[in-house]
Structure formats: C-alpha cells, structure tokens
N, C-alpha and C. Protein backbone atom coordinates (compact mmCIF):
# COMPACT_ATOMS: atom_id res chain seq x y z
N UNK A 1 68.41 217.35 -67.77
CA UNK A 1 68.00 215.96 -67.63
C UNK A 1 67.11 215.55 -68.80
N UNK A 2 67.11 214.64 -69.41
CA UNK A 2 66.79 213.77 -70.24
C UNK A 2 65.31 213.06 -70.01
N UNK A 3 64.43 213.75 -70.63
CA UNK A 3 63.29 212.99 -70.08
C UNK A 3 62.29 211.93 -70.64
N UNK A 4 62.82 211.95 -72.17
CA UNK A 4 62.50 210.62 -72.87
C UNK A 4 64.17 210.28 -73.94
N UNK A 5 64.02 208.98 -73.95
CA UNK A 5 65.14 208.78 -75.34
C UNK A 5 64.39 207.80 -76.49
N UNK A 6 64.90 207.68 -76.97
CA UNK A 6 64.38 206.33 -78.00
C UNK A 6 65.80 206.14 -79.02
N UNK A 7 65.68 204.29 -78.69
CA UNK A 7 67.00 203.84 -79.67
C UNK A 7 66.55 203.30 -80.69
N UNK A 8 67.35 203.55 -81.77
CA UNK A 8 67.17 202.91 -82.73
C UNK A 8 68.56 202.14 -83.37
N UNK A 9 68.01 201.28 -84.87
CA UNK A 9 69.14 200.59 -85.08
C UNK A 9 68.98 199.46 -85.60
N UNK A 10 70.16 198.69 -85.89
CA UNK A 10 69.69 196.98 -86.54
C UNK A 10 69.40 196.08 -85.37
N UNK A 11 68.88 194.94 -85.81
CA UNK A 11 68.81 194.10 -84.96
C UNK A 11 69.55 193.99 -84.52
N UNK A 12 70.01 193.66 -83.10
CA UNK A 12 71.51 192.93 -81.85
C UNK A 12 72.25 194.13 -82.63
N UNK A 13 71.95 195.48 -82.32
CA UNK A 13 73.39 196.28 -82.29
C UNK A 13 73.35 196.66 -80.67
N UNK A 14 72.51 196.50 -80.00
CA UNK A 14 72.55 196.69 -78.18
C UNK A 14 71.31 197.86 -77.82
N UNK A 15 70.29 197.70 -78.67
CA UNK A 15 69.31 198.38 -78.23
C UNK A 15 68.54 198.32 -76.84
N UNK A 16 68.56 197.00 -76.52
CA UNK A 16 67.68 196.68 -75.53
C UNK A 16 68.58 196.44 -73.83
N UNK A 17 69.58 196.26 -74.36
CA UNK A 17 71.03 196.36 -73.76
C UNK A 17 71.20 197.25 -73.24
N UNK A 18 71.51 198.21 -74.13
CA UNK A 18 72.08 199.56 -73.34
C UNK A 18 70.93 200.61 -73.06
N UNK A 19 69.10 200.34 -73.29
CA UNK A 19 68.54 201.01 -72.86
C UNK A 19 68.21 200.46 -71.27
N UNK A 20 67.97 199.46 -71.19
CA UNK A 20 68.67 198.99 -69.66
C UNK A 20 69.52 199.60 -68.94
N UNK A 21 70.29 200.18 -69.34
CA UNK A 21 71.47 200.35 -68.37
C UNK A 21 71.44 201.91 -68.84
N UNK A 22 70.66 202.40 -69.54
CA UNK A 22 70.50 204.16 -69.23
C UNK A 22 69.20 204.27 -68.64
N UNK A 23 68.35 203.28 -68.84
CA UNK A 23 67.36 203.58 -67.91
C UNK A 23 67.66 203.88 -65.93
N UNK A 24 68.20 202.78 -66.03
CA UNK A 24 69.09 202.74 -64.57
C UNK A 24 69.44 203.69 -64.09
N UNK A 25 70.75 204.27 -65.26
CA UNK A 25 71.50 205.61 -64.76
C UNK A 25 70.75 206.63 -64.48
N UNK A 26 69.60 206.91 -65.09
CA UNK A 26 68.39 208.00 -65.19
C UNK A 26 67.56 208.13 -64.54
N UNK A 27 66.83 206.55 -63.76
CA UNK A 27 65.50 206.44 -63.27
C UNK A 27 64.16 206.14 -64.48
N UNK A 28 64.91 206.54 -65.77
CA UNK A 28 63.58 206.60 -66.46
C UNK A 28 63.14 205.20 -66.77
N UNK A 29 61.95 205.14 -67.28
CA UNK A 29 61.27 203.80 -67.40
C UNK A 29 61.99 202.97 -68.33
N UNK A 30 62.12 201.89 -68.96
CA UNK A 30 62.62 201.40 -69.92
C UNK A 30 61.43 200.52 -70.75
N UNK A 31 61.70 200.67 -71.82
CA UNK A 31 60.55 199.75 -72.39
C UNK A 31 61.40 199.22 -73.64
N UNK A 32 60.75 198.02 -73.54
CA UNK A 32 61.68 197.00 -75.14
C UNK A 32 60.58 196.96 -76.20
N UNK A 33 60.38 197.74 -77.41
CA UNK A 33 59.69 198.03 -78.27
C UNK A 33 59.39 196.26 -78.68
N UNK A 34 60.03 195.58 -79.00
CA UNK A 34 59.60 194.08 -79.59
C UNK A 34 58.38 193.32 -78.43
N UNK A 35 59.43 193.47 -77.16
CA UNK A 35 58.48 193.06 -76.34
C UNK A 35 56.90 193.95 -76.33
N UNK A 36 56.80 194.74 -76.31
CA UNK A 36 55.83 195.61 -76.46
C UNK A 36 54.40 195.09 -77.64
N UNK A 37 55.34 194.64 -79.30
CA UNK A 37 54.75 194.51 -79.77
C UNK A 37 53.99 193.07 -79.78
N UNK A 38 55.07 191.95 -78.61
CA UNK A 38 55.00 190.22 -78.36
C UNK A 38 53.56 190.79 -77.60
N UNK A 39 53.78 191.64 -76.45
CA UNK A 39 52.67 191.78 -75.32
C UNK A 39 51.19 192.06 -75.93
N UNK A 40 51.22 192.97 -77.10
CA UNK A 40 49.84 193.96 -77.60
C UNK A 40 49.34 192.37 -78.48
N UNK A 41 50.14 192.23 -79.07
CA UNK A 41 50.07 190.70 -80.65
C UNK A 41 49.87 189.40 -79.83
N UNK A 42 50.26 189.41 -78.74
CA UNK A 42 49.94 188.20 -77.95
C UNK A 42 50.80 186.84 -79.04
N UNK A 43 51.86 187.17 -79.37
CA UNK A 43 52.73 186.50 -80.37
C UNK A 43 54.06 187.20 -80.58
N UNK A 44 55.06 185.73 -80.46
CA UNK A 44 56.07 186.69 -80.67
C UNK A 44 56.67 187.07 -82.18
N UNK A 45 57.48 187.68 -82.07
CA UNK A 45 57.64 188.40 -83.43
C UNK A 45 58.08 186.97 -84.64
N UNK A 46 58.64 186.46 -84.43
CA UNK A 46 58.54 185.23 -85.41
C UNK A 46 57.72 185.08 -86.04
N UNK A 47 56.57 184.63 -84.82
CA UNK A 47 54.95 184.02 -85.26
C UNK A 47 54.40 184.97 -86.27
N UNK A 48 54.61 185.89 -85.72
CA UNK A 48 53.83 187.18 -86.34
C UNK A 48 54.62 187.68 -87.69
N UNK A 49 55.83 187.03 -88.12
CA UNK A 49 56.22 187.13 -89.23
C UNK A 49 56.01 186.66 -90.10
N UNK A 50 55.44 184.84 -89.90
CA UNK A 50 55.24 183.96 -90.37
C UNK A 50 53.88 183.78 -90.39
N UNK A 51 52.88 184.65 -89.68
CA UNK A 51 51.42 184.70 -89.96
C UNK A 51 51.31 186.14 -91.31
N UNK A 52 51.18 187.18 -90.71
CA UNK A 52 51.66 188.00 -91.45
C UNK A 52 52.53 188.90 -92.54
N UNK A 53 53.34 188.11 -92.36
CA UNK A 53 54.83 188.83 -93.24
C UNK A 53 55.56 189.74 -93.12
N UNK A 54 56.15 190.47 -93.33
CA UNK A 54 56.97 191.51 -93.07
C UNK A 54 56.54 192.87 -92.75
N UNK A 55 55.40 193.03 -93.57
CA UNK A 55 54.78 194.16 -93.57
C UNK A 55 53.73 194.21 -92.60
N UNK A 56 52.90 193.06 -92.58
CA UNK A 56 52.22 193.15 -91.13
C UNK A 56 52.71 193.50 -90.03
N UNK A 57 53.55 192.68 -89.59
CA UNK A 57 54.60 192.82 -88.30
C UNK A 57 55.48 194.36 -88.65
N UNK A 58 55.48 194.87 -89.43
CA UNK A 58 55.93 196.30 -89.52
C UNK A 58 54.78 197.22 -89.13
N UNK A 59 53.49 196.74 -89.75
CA UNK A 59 52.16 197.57 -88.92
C UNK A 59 51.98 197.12 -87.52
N UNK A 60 51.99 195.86 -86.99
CA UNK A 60 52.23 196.09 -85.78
C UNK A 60 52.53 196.49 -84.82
N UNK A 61 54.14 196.99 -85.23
CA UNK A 61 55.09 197.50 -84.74
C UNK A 61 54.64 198.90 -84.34
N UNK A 62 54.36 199.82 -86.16
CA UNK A 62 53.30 201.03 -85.55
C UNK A 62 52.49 201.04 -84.64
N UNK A 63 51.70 200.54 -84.85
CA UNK A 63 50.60 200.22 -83.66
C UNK A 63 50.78 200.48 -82.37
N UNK A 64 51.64 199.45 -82.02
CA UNK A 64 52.22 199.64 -80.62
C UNK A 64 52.59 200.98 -80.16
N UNK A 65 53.47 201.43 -81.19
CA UNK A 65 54.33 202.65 -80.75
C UNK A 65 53.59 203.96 -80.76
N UNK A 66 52.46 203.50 -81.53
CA UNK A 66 51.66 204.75 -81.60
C UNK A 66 50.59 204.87 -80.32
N UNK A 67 50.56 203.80 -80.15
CA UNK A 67 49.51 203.78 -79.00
C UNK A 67 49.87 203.98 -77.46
N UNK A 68 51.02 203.92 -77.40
CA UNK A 68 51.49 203.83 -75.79
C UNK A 68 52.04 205.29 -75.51
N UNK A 69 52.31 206.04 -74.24
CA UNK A 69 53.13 207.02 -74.23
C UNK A 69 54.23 207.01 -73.19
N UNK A 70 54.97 207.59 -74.70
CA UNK A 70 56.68 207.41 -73.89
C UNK A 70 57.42 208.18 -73.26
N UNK A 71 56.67 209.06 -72.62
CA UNK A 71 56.73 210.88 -71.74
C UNK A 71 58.03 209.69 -70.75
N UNK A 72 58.82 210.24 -70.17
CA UNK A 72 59.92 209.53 -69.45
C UNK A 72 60.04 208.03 -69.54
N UNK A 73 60.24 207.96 -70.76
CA UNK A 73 60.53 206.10 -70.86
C UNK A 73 62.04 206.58 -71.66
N UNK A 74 62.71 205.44 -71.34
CA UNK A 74 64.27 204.68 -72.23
C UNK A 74 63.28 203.75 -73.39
N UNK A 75 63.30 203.73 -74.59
CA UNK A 75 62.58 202.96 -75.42
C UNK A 75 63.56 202.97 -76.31
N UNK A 76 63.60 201.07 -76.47
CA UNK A 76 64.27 200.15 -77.46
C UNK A 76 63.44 199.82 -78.65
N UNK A 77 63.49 200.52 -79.88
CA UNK A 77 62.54 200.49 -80.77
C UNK A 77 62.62 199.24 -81.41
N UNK A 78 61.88 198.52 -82.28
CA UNK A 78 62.24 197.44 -82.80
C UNK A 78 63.08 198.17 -84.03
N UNK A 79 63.50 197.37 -84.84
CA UNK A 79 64.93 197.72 -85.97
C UNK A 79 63.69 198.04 -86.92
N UNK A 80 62.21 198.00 -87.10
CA UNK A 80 61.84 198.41 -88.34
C UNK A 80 60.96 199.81 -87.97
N UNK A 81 61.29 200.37 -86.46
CA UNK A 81 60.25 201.33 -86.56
C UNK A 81 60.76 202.61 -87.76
N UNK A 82 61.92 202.76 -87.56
CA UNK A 82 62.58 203.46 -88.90
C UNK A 82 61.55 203.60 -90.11
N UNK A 83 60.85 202.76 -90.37
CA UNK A 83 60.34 202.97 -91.80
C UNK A 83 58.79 203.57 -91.70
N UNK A 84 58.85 203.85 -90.34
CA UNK A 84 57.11 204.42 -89.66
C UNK A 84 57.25 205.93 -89.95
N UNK A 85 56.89 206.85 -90.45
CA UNK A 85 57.15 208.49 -90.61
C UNK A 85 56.31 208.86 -88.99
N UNK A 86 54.71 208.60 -88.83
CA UNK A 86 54.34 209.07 -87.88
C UNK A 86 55.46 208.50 -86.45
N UNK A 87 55.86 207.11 -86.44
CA UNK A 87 56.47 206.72 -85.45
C UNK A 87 57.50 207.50 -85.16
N UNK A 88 58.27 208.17 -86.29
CA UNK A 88 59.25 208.99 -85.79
C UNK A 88 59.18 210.02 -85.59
N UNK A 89 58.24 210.83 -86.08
CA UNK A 89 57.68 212.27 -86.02
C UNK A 89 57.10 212.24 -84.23
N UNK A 90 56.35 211.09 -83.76
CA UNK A 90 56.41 211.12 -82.52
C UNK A 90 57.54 210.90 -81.15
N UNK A 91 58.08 209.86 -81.91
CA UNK A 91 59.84 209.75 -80.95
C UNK A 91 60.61 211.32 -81.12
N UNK A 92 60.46 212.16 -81.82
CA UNK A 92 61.38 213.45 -82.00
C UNK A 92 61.38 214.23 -81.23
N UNK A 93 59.69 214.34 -81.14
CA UNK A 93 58.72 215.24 -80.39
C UNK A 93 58.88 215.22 -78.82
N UNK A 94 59.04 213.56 -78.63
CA UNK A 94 59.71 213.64 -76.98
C UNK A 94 60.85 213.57 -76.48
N UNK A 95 62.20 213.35 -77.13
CA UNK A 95 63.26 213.60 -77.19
C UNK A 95 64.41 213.25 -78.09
N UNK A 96 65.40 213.15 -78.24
CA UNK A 96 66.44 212.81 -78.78
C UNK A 96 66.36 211.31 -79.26
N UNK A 97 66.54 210.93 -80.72
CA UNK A 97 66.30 209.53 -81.08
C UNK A 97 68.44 209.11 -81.57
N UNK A 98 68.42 208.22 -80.83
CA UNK A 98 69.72 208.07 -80.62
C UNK A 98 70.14 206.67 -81.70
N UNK A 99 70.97 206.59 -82.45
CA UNK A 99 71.24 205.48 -83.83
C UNK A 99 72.47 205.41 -83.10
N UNK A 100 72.24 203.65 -82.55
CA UNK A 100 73.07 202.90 -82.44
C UNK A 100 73.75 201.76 -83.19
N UNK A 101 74.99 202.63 -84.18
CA UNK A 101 75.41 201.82 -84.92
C UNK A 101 76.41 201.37 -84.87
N UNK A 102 76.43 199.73 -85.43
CA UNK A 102 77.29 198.76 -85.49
C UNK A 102 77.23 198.03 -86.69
N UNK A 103 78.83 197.91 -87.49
CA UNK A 103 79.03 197.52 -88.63
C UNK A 103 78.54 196.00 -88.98
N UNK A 104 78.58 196.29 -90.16
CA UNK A 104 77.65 194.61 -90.32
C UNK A 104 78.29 193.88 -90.05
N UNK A 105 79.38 193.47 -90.24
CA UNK A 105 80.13 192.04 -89.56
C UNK A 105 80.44 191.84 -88.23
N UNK A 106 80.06 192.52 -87.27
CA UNK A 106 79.53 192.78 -85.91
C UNK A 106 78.40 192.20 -85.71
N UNK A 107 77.75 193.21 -86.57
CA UNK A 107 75.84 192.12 -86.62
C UNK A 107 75.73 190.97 -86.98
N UNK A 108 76.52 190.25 -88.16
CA UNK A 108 76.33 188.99 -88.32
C UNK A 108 77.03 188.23 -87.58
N UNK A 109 77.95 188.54 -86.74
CA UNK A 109 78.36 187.77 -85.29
C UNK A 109 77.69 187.74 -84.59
N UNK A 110 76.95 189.13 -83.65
CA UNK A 110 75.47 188.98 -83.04
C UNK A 110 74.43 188.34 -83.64
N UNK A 111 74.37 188.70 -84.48
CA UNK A 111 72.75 187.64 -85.32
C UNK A 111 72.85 186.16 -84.56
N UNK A 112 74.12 185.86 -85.57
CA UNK A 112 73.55 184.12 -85.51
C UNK A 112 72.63 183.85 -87.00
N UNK A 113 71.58 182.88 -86.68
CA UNK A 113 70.84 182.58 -87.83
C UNK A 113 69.61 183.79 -87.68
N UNK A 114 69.84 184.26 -88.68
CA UNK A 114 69.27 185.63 -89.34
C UNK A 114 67.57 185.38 -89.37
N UNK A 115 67.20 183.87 -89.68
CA UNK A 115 66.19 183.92 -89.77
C UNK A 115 65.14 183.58 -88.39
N UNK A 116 65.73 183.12 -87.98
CA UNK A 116 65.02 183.16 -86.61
C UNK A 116 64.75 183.91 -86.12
N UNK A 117 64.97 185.05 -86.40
CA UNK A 117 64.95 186.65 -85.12
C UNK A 117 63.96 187.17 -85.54
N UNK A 118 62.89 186.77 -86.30
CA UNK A 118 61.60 187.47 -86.57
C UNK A 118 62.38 188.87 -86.86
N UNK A 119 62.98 189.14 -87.90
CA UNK A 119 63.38 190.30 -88.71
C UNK A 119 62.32 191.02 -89.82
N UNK A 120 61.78 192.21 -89.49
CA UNK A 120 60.63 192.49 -90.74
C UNK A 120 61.45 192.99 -92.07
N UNK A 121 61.49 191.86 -92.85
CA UNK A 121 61.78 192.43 -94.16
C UNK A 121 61.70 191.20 -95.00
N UNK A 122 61.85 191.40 -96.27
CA UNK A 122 60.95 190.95 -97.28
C UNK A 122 61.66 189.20 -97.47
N UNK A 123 60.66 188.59 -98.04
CA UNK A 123 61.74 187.00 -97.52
C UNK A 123 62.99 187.45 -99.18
N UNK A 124 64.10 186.28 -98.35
CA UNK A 124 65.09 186.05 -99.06
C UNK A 124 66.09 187.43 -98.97
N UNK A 125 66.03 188.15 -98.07
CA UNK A 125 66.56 189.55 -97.79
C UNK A 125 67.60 188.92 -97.03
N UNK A 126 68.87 189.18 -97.20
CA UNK A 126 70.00 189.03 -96.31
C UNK A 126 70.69 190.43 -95.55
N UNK A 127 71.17 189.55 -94.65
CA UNK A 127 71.86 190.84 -93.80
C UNK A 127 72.69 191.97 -94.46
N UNK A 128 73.50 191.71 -95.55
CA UNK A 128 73.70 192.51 -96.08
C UNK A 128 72.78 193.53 -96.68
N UNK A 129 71.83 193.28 -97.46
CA UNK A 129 70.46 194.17 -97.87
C UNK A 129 69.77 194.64 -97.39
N UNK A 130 69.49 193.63 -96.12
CA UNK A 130 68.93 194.54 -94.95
C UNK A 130 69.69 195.75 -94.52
N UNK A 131 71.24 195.73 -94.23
CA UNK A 131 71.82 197.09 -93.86
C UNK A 131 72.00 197.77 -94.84
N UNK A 132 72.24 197.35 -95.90
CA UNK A 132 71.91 198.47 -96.95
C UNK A 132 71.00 199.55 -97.48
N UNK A 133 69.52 198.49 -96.97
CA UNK A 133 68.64 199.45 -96.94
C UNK A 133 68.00 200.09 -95.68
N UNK A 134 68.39 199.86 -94.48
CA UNK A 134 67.93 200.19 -93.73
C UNK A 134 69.26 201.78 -92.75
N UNK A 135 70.51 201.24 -93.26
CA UNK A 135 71.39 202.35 -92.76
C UNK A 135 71.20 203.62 -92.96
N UNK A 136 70.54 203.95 -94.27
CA UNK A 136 70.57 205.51 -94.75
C UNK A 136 69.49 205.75 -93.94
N UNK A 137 68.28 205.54 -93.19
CA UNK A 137 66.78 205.72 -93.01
C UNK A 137 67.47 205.60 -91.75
N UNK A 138 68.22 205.02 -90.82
CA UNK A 138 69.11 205.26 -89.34
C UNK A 138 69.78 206.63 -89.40
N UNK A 139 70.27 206.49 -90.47
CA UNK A 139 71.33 207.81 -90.37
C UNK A 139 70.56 209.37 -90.71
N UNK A 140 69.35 209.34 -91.38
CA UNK A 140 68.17 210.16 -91.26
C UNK A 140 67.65 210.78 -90.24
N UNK A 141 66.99 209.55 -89.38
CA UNK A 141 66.56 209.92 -88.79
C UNK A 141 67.03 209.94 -86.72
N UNK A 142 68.38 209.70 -87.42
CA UNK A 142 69.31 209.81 -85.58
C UNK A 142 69.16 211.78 -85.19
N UNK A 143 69.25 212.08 -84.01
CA UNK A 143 69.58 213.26 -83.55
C UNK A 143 70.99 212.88 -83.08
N UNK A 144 71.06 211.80 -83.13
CA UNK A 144 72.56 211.31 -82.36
C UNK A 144 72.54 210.46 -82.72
N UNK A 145 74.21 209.91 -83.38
CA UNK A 145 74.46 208.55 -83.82
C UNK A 145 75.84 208.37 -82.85
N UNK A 146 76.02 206.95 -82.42
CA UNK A 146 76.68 206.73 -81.51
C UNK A 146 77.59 205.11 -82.03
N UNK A 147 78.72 205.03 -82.37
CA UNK A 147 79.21 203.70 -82.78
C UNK A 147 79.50 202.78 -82.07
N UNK A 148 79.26 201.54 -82.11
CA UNK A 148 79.06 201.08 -80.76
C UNK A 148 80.09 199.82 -80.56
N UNK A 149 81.17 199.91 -81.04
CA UNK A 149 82.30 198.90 -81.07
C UNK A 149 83.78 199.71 -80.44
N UNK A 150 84.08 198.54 -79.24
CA UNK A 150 85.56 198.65 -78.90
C UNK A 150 85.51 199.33 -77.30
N UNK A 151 84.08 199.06 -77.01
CA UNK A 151 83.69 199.70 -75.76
C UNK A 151 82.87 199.03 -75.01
N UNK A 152 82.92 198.95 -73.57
CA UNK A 152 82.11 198.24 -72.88
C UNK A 152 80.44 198.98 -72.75
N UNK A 153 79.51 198.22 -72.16
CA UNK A 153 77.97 198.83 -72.20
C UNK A 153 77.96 200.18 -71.49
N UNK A 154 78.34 199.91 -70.29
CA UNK A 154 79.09 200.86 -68.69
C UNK A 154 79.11 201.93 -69.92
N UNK A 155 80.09 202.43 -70.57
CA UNK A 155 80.49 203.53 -71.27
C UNK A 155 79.79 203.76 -72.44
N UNK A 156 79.43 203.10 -73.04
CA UNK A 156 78.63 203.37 -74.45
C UNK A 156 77.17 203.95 -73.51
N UNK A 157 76.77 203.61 -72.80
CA UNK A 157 75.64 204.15 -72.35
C UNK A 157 75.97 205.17 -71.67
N UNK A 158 77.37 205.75 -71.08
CA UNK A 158 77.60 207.35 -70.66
C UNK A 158 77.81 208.29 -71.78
N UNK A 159 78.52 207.07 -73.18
CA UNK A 159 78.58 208.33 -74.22
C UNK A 159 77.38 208.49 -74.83
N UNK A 160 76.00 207.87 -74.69
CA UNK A 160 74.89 208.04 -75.32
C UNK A 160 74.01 209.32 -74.49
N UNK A 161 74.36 208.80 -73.52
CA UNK A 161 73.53 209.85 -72.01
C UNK A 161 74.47 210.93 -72.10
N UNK A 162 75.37 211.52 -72.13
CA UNK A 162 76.54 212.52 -72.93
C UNK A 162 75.58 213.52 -74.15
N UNK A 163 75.91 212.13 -75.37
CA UNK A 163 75.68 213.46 -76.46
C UNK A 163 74.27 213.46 -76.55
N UNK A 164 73.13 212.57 -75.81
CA UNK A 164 71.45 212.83 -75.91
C UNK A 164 71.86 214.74 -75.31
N UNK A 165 72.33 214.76 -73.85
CA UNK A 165 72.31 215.86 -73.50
C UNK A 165 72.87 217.15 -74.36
N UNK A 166 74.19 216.84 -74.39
CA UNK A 166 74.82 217.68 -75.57
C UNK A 166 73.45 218.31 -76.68
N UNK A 167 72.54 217.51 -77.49
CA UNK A 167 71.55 217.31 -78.32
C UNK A 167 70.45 218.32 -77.61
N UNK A 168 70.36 217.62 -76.26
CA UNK A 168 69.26 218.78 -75.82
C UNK A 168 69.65 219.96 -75.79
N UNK A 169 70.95 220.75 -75.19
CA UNK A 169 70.87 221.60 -75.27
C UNK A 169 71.18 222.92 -76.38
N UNK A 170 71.49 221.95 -77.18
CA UNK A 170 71.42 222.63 -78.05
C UNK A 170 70.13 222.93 -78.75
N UNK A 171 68.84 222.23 -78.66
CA UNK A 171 67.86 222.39 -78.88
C UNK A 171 67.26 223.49 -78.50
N UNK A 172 67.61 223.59 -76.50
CA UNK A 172 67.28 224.33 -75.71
C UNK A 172 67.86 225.75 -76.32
N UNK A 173 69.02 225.96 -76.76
CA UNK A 173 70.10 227.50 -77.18
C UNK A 173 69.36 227.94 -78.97
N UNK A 174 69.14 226.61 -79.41
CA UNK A 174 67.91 227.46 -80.94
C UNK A 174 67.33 228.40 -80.62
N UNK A 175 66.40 227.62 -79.49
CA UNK A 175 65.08 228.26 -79.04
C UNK A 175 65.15 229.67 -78.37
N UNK A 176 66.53 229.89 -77.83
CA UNK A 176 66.46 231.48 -77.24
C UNK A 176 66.69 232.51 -78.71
C-alpha cells in the first residue's frame, strides 16, 4: 500500500484531477498544492504572480511544500515545484513522485489563455518554452512517468496506483 504519492507535471495535464480520484481509491488525504499555496498567500496564484513575479510565486510555492507534512496525502504539486531541489528531495523521501505527462498540443487545448492561469515563469514565455524547459526537469525527477492521453481518469488513475506500486516494490527488493 501506497502511503504518500506526489504528482507532478504541466499545468492542466490532470494533476488535481486524477489525485482526486486516487485519493478516493486509497483513502489517502488529497491535497491541491496551488490551493495550498492560494490558502498560506491568502492570494490566488495570479495575484501573486502579478505582485511578485514568477520567481516569488515559485518561492511561495516552496514554502508551502516545505512546511506542511505529506506522511499519507495524494499531493497535486503546482507545475513549478520541479525547479525546488529541497521540494523534491522531500517528495522522494515519502514516496513515489509520479510525472504526468501530456503532449503540448493537449495542453494548449487544456490551457485556454495561457496567461490567466497564474503560470510561474518568466513574462513573454510561451507554452511552447515553457515545455521545453520544464519537460527534461519532469522527466528527472519522475520515479514514474505515466502518459496521459487516449484514456479515461477511472484508468489513468489505476495505471498510476499500478506502477506507484510496481515502484515501491521494487524499492522494497533493493533494500533486501
């Protein structure tokens, strides 16, 4: 059994989505990393993009994640915790960090207008640049990468809850 996960990924690839619906399957807690950081910032991520900038709202983001504990939580990271080293060095530590990826012209169907979504990255950055630079630093730091097109939630969240386990135990068979 699976006793923490953490997703990662681009914006609207189904982070918050499908940790919902493995939280469910599991019992475990679920937590939405953005919301997390709206609740601590008392602002939502927009505001806080547009007070701060990209990089603030990327320390924010730390903040949050560093401060809370995610011992049996489902946690939907925001799309920039990726660029946190301690943030991920702590998501590892409690279980399997799962990269939920979806090709960019997927995302720019989910997006919509790009700029509204309080996205942390540098102004005049387009979706393309954004996945450019942000895919290799997903694909780093996944224990599990999972593609997330041509399938309903129902199943993408059994094949995530699948290979997290698969992941553990093989962790578990190092260790003997």
């Amino acid at each position: 059994m699976i006793n923490s996960l953490s997703l990662i990924g681009m914006p609207a690839c189904g982070k918050s989505t499908l940790g919902r619906h493995i939280a469910r399957r599991t019992g475990l807690r679920f937590v939405d990393g953005d919301r997390l950081i709206e609740q601590r910032e008392g602002q939502t991520l927009a505001q806080l993009l547009a007070q701060r900038g990209y990089l603030g709202l990327r320390e924010a983001e730390e903040r949050a994640l560093l401060a809370e504990d995610f011992s049996g939580v489902v946690l939907a990271t925001g799309g920039s915790a990726v660029y946190s080293q301690p943030v991920m060095e702590k998501l590892h530590r409690l279980g399997p960090v799962v990269f939920i990826d979806v090709t960019e012209s997927e995302l720019a169907k989910r997006l919509g207008n790009f700029a509204e979504r309080g996205v942390a990255c540098a102004p005049g950055t387009d979706l393309s640049a954004l996945y450019a630079e942000r895919q290799p630093l997903y694909e780093r730091e996944a224990d599990v990468r999972v593609a997330a097109l041509d399938r309903g939630e129902q199943q993408l969240a059994e094949e995530i809850l699948l290979a997290a386990a698969e992941w553990q135990q093989r962790q578990r068979d190092t260790k003997e």
